[in-house]
C-alpha atoms as a PDB file:
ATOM      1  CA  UNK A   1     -10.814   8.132   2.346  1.00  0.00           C
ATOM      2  CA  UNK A   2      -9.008   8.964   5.416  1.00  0.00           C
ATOM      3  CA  UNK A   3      -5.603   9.748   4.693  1.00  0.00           C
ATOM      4  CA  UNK A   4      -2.727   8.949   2.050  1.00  0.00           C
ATOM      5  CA  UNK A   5       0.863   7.871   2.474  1.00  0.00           C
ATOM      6  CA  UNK A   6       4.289   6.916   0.145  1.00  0.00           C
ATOM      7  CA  UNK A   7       5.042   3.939   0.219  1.00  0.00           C
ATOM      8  CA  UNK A   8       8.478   2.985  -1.900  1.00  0.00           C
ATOM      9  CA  UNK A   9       9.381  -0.801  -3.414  1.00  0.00           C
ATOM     10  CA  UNK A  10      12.404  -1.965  -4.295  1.00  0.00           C
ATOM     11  CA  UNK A  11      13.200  -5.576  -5.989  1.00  0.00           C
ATOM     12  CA  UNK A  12      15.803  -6.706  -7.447  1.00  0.00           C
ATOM     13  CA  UNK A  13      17.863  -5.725 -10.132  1.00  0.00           C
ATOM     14  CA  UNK A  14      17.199  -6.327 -13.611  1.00  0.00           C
ATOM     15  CA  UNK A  15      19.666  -5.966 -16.336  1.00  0.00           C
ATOM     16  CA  UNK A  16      22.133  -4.232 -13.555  1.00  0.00           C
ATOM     17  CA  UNK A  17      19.873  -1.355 -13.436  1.00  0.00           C
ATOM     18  CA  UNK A  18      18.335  -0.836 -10.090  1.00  0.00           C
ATOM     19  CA  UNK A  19      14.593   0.255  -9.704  1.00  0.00           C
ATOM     20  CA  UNK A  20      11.950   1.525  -7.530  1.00  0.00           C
ATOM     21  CA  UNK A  21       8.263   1.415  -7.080  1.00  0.00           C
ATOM     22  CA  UNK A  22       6.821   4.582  -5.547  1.00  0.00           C
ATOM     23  CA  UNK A  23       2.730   4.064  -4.388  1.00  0.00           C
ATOM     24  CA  UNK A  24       0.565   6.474  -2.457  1.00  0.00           C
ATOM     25  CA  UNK A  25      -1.104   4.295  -0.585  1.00  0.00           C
ATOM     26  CA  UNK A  26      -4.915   5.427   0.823  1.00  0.00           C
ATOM     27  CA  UNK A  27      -6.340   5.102   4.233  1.00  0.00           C
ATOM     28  CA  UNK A  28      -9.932   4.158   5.093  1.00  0.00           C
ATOM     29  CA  UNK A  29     -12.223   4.756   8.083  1.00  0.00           C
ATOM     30  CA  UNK A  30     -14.647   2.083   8.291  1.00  0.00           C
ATOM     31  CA  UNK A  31     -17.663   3.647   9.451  1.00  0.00           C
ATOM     32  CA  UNK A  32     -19.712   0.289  10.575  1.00  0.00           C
ATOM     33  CA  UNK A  33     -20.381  -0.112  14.572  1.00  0.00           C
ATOM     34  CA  UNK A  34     -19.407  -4.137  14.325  1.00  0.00           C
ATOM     35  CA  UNK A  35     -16.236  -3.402  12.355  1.00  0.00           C
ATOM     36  CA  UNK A  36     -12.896  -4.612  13.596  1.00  0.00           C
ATOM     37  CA  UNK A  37     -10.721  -2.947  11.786  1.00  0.00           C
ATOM     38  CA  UNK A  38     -11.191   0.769  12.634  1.00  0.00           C
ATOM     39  CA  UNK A  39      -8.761   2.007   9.843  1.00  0.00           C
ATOM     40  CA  UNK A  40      -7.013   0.262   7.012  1.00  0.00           C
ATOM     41  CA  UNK A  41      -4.800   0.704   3.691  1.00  0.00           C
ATOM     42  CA  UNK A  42      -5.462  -0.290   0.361  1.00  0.00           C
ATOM     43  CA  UNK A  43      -3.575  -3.582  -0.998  1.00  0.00           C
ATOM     44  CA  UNK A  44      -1.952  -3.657  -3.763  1.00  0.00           C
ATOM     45  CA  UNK A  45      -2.091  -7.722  -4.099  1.00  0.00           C
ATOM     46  CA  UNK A  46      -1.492  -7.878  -7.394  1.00  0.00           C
ATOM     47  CA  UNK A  47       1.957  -5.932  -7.287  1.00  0.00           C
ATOM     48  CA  UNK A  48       3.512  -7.009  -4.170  1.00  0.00           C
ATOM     49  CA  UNK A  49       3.341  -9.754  -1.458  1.00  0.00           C
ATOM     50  CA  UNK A  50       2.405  -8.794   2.597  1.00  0.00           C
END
């Protein structure tokens, strides 16, 4: 792990009562030579969309 930010959600409301999603999202180093991606975030796929 690299480093760690917040990372808030809203959606819409349900039953007129507003909400929000607070994450702490991780960073990762990849440490391989051939990588592309030097750093990258966890994904929460399951939760939200891109």
């Amino acid at each position: 792990m690299h480093d760690r930010y917040r990372r808030r959600l809203k959606d819409l409301p349900l039953a007129e009562q507003g909400f929000v999603i607070r994450l702490v999202v991780r960073r990762f180093i990849c440490e391989a030579a051939d990588c592309p991606r030097r750093t990258f975030a966890e994904r929460f796929s399951r939760l939200t969309a891109p």
